[in-house]
Protein backbone atom coordinates (compact mmCIF):
# COMPACT_ATOMS: atom_id res chain seq x y z
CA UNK A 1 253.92 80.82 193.77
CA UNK A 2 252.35 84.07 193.06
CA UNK A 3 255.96 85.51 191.73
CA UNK A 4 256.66 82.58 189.83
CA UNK A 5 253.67 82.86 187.53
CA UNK A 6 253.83 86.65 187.02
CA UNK A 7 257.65 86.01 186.30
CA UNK A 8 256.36 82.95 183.67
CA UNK A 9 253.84 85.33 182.22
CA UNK A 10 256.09 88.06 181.94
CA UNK A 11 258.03 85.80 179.47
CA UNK A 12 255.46 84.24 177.50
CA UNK A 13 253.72 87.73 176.80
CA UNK A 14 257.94 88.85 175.48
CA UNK A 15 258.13 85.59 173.49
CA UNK A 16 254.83 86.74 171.98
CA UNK A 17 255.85 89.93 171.04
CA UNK A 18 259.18 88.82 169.60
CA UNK A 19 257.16 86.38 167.57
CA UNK A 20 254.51 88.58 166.13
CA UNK A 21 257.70 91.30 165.51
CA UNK A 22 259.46 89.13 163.07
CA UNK A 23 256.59 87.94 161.21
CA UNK A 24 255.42 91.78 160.81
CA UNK A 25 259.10 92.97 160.17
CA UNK A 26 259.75 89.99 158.31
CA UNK A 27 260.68 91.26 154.25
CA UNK A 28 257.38 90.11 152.44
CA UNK A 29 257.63 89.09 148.59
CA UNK A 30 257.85 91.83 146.21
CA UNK A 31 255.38 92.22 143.16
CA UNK A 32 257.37 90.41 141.08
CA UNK A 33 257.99 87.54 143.11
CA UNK A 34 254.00 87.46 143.07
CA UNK A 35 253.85 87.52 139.85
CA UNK A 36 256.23 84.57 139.52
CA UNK A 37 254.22 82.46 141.83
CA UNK A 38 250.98 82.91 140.24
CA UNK A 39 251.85 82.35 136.75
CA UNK A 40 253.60 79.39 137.60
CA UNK A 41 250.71 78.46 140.09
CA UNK A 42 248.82 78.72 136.75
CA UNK A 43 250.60 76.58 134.71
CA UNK A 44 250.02 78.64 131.68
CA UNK A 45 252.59 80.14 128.69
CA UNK A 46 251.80 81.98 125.80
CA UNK A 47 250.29 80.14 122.90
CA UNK A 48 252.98 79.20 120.30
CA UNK A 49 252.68 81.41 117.26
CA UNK A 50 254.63 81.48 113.92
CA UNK A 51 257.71 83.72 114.36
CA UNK A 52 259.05 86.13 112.35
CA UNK A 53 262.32 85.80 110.09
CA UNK A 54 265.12 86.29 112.08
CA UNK A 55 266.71 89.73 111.63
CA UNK A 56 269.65 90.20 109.44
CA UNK A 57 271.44 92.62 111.68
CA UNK A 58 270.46 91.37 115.22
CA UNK A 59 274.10 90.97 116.47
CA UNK A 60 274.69 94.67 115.88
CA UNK A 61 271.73 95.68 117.62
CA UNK A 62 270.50 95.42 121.58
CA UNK A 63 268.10 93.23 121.77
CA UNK A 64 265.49 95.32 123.48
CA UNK A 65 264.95 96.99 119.97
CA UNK A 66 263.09 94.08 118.62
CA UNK A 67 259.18 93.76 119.13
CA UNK A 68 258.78 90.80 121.48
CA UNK A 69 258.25 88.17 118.74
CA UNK A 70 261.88 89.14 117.06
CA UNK A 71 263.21 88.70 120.72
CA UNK A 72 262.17 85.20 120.63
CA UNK A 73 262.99 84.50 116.97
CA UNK A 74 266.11 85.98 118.20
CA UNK A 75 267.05 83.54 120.94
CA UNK A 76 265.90 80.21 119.77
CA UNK A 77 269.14 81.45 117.01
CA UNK A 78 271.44 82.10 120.07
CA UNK A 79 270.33 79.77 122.52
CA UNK A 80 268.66 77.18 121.00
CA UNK A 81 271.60 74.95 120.25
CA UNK A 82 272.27 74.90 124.40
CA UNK A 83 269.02 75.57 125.68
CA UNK A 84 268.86 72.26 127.85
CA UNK A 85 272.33 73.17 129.49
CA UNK A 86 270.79 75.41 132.42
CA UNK A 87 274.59 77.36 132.42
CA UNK A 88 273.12 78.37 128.77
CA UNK A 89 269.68 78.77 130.02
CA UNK A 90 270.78 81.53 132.92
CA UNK A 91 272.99 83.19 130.43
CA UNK A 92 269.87 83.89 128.19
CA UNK A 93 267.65 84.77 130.93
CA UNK A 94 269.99 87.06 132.11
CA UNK A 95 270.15 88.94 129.26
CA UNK A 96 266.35 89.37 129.39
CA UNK A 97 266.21 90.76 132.99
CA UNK A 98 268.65 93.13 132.36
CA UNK A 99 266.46 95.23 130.00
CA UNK A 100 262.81 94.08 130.95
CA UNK A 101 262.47 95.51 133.94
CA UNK A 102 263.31 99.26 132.52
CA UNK A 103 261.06 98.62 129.53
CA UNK A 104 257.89 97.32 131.46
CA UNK A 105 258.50 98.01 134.97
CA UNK A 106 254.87 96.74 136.05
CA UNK A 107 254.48 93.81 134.07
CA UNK A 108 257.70 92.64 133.20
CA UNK A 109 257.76 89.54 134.59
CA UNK A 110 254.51 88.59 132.72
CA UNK A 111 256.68 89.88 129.28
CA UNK A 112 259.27 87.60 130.41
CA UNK A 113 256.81 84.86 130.08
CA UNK A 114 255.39 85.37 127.26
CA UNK A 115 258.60 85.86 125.09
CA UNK A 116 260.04 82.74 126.48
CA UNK A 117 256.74 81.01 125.46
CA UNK A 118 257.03 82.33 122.09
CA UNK A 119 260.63 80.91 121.39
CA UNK A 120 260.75 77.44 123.60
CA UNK A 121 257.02 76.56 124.36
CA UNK A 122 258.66 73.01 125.24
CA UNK A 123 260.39 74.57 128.01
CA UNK A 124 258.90 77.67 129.27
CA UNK A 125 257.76 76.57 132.26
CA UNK A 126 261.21 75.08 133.08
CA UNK A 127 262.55 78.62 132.10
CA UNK A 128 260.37 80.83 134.14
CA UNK A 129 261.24 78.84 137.34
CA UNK A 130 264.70 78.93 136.33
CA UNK A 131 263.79 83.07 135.80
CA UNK A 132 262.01 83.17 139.59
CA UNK A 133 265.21 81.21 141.32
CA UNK A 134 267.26 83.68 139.48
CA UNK A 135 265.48 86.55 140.55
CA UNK A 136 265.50 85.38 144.33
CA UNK A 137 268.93 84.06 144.22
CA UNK A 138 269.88 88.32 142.60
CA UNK A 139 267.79 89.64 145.81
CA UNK A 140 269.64 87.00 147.76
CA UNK A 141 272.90 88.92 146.80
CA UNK A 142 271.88 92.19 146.66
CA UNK A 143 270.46 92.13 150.93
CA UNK A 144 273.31 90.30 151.74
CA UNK A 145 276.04 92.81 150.10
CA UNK A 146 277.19 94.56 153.15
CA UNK A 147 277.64 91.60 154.74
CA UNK A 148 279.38 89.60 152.20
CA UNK A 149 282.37 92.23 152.27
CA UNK A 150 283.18 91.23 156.02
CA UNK A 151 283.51 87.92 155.39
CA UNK A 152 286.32 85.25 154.70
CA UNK A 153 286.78 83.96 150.97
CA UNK A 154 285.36 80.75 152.38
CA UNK A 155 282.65 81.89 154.33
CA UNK A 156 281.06 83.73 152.03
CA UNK A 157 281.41 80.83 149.19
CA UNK A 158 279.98 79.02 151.31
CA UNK A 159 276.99 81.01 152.41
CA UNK A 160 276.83 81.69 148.44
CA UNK A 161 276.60 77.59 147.57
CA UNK A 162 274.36 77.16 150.25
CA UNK A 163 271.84 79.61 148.48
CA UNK A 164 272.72 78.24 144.82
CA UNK A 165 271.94 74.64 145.79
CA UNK A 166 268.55 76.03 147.68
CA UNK A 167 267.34 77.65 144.64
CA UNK A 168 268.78 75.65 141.93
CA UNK A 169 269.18 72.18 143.04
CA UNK A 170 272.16 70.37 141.66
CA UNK A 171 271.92 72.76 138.39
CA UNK A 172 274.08 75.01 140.37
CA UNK A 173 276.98 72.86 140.02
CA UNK A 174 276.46 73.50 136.40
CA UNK A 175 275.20 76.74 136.05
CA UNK A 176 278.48 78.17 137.96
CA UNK A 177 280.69 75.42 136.66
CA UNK A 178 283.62 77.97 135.03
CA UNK A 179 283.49 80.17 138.59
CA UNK A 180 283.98 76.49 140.60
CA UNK A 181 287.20 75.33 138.17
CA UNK A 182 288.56 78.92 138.42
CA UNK A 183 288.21 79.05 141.71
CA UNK A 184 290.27 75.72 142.05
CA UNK A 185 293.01 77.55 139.75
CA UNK A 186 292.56 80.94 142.08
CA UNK A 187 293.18 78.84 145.32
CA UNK A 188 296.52 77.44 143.79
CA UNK A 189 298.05 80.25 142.48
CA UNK A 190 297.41 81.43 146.21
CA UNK A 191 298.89 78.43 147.50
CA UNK A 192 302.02 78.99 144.99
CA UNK A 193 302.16 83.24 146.19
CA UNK A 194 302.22 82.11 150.29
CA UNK A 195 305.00 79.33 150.04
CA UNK A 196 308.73 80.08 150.08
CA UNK A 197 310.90 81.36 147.01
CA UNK A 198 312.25 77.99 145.53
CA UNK A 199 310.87 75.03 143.51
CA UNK A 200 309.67 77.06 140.63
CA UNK A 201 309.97 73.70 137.95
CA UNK A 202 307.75 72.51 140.85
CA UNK A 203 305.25 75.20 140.98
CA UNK A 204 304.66 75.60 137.36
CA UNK A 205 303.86 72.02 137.43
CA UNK A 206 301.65 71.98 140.08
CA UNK A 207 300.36 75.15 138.03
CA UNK A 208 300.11 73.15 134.69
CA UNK A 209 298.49 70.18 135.85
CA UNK A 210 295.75 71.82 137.43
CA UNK A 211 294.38 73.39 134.59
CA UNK A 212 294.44 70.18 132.98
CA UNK A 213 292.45 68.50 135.04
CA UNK A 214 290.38 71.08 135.62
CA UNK A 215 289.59 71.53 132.30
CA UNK A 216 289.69 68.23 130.48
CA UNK A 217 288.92 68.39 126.48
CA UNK A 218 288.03 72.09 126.51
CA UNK A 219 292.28 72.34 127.89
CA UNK A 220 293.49 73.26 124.56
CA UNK A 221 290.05 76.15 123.53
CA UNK A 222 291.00 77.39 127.24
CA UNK A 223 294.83 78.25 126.43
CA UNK A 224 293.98 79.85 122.82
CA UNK A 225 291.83 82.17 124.18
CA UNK A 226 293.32 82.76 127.69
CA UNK A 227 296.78 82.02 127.41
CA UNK A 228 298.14 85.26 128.21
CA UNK A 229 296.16 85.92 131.86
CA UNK A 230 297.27 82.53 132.46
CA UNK A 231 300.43 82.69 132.35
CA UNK A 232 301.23 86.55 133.52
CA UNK A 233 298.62 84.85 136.55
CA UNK A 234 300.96 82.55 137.60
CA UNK A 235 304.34 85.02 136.80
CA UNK A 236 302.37 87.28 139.72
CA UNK A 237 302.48 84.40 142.21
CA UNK A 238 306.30 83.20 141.61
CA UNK A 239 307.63 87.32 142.50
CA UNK A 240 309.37 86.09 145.03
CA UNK A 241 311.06 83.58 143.08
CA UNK A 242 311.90 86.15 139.87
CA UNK A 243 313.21 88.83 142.20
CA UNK A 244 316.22 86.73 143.67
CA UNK A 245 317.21 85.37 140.39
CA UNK A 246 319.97 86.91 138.11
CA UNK A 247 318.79 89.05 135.18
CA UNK A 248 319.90 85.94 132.95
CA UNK A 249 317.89 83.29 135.21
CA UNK A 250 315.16 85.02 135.49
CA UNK A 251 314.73 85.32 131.50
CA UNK A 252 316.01 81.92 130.92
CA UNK A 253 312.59 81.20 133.54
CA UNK A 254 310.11 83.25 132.14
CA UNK A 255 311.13 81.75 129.04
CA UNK A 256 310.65 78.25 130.38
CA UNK A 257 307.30 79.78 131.64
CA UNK A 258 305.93 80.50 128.48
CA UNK A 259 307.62 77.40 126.83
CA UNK A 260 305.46 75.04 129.29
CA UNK A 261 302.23 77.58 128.40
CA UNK A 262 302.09 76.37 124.91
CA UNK A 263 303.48 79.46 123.95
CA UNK A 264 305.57 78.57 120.31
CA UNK A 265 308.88 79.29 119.29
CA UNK A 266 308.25 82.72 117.59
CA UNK A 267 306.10 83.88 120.57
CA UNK A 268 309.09 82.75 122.91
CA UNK A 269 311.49 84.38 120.69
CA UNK A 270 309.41 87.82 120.44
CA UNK A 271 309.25 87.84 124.68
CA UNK A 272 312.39 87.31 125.07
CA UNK A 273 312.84 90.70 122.88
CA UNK A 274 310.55 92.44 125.33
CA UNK A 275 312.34 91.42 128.20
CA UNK A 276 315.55 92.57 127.34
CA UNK A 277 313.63 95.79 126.41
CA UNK A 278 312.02 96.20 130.01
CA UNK A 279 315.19 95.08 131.55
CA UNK A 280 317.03 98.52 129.62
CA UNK A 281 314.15 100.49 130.70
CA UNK A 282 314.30 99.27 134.37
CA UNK A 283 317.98 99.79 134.18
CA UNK A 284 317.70 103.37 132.94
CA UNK A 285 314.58 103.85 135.15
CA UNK A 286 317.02 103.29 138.28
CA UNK A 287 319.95 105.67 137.13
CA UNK A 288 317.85 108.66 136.69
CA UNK A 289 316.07 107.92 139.67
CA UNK A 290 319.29 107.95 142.00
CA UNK A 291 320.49 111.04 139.76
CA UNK A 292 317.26 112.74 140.25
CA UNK A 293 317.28 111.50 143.87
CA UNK A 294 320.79 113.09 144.17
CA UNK A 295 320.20 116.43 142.72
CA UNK A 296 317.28 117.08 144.29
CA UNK A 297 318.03 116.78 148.02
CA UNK A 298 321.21 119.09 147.52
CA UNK A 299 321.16 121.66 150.50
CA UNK A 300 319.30 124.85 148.59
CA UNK A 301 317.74 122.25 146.87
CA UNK A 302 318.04 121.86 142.66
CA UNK A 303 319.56 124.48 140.40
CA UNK A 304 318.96 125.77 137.16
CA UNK A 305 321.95 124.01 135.77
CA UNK A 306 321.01 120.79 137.78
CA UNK A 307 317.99 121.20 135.93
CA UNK A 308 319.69 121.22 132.67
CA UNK A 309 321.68 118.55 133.44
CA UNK A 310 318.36 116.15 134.37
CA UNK A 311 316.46 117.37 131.03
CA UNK A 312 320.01 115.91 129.09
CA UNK A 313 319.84 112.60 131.24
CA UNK A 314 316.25 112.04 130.27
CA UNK A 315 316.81 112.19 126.60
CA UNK A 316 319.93 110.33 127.12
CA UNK A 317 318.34 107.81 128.31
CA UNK A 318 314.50 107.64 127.40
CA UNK A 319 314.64 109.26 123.85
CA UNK A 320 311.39 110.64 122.99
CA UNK A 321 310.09 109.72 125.86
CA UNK A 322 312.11 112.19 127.54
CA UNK A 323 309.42 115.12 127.49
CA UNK A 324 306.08 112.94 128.41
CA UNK A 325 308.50 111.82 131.66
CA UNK A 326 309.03 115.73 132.75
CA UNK A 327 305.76 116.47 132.37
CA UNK A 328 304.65 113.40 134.42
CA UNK A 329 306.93 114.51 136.93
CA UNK A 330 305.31 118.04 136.79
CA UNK A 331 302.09 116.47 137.28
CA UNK A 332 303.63 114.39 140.62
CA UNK A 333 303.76 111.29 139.13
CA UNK A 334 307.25 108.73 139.19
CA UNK A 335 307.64 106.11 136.91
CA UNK A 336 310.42 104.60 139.24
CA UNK A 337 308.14 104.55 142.08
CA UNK A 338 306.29 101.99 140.10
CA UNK A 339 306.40 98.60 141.30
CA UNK A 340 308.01 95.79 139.34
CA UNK A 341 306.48 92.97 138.06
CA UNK A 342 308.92 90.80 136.26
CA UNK A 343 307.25 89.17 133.34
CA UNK A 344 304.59 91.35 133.46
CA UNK A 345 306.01 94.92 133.11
């Protein structure tokens, strides 16, 4: 009976230990995390006051060169358009948090405060709790770096959600909307890379459609600006299609590619010129190669007429290019040991 209570104590007096451990180790809230709490404990932004004219030349300027009041006067002309769209809202705080904190490294979170009083008094409490979830969720990544890079693709989205929807609520959904569709588009040209050369009218698609639905109305915006890394994108994931095609399929495909990209008929017709370019220079990449390849394992190894005869094969067949080659090879560096990437290089 004795033992059993010494053994019982023994625990409790461990568990107690433990306990008191963690809440001493436990990491305690920085100063600017205190700072966030009280002010918005207060309840209190700055007092609206009439801003200055906006500055002529802002956009060729950083914006920590402006007093505090520009600043403001400043963003309600960027932001102020978008400023209920919390994607827009985290864009502009971001910019502020990347300079504040070097420019008033003791009270910056008070600046903060007062600048986005200044330009949205309306909202500024909304903002600076938007501002204190951002800075959390930023320490959030920044402890958990290490062990980010160990994990799967989908274990560490899904610790990252987790922590978006704890700080931001169902904002995060919209905040990170772009990284969400792109991710959608990243898992299916993944998808696309893993399954078995064939089926490329298939694939491209597949490919097509989801960037359609996964973005709607702002589709045709998307493909003006991105059209390029969309399409070389998906050329990276068919490989193993391109390489076991003819020369003539495989540009009659790429075409057909860049045809179903939007791309238009002069576009088309310029690519197909570069192809047949990169196909010559691929070609005559190879011959020199096995001619180099050839000379220089020779028993005694290359001579100063094989020499000769390389330096006439490389203006043969690269031109002007012939001397930037040598001197690559000088340096160690092969162009032929470069990989391929058909439609890409």
């Amino acid at each position: 009976m004795f033992q059993n209570k010494k053994i019982l104590y023994t625990i409790l007096t461990s568990l107690i230990v433990l306990f008191v451990g963690i809440l001493v180790l436990r990491p305690g809230k920085d100063k600017n995390q205190k700072d966030f709490e009280s002010l918005l404990n207060e309840g209190k932004v700055a007092e609206s006051i009439e801003l200055p004219n906006l500055p002529e030349d802002y956009a060729d300027h950083k914006l920590m060169e402006y007093s505090i009041e520009e600043i403001a006067r400043i963003l309600q002309e960027k932001y102020g358009k978008n400023i209920d769209n919390p994607a827009a809202q985290i864009a502009m705080i971001e910019e502020l948090m990347k300079d504040l904190p070097k420019l008033y490294p003791n009270d910056w979170v008070k600046v903060l405060n007062q600048i986005l009083g200044y330009a949205f008094p309306d909202k500024a409490l909304e903002l600076l709790r938007m501002s204190e979830s951002l800075y959390n969720y930023n320490r959030f990544r920044e402890s958990n770096m290490s062990k980010v890079g160990l994990m799967s693709d989908d274990a560490r989205r899904a610790m990252m959600w987790k922590e978006r929807y704890r700080l931001f609520g169902e904002k995060a959904d919209q905040i990170w909307a772009m990284e969400k569709k792109m991710t959608v588009i990243g898992d299916t040209l993944k998808r696309i890379k893993e399954s078995p050369a064939g089926n490329l009218d298939a694939k491209l698609s597949n490919y097509a459609q989801t960037l359609k639905e996964q973005f709607g109305k702002e589709y045709p915006r998307l493909m003006e600006n991105k059209r390029q890394q969309l399409t070389e994108g998906f050329m990276v994931s068919v490989q193993k299609d391109l390489k076991v095609m003819s020369y003539g399929e495989r540009k009659s495909a790429l075409r057909e590619i860049r045809q179903t990209m939007g791309m238009d008929q002069a576009a088309l017709n310029r690519w197909d010129a570069l192809e047949e370019e990169r196909e010559k220079n691929w070609q005559n990449q190879q011959k020199y190669s096995e001619k180099r390849s050839q000379l220089s394992t020779k028993k005694g190894g290359m001579t100063a007429e094989d020499e000769k005869q390389l330096d006439a094969l490389r203006k043969q067949l690269f031109g002007e290019e012939a001397d930037i080659i040598k001197n690559e090879e000088a340096s160690g560096y092969y162009r032929a040991s470069d990989e391929r990437t058909y439609g890409v290089n």
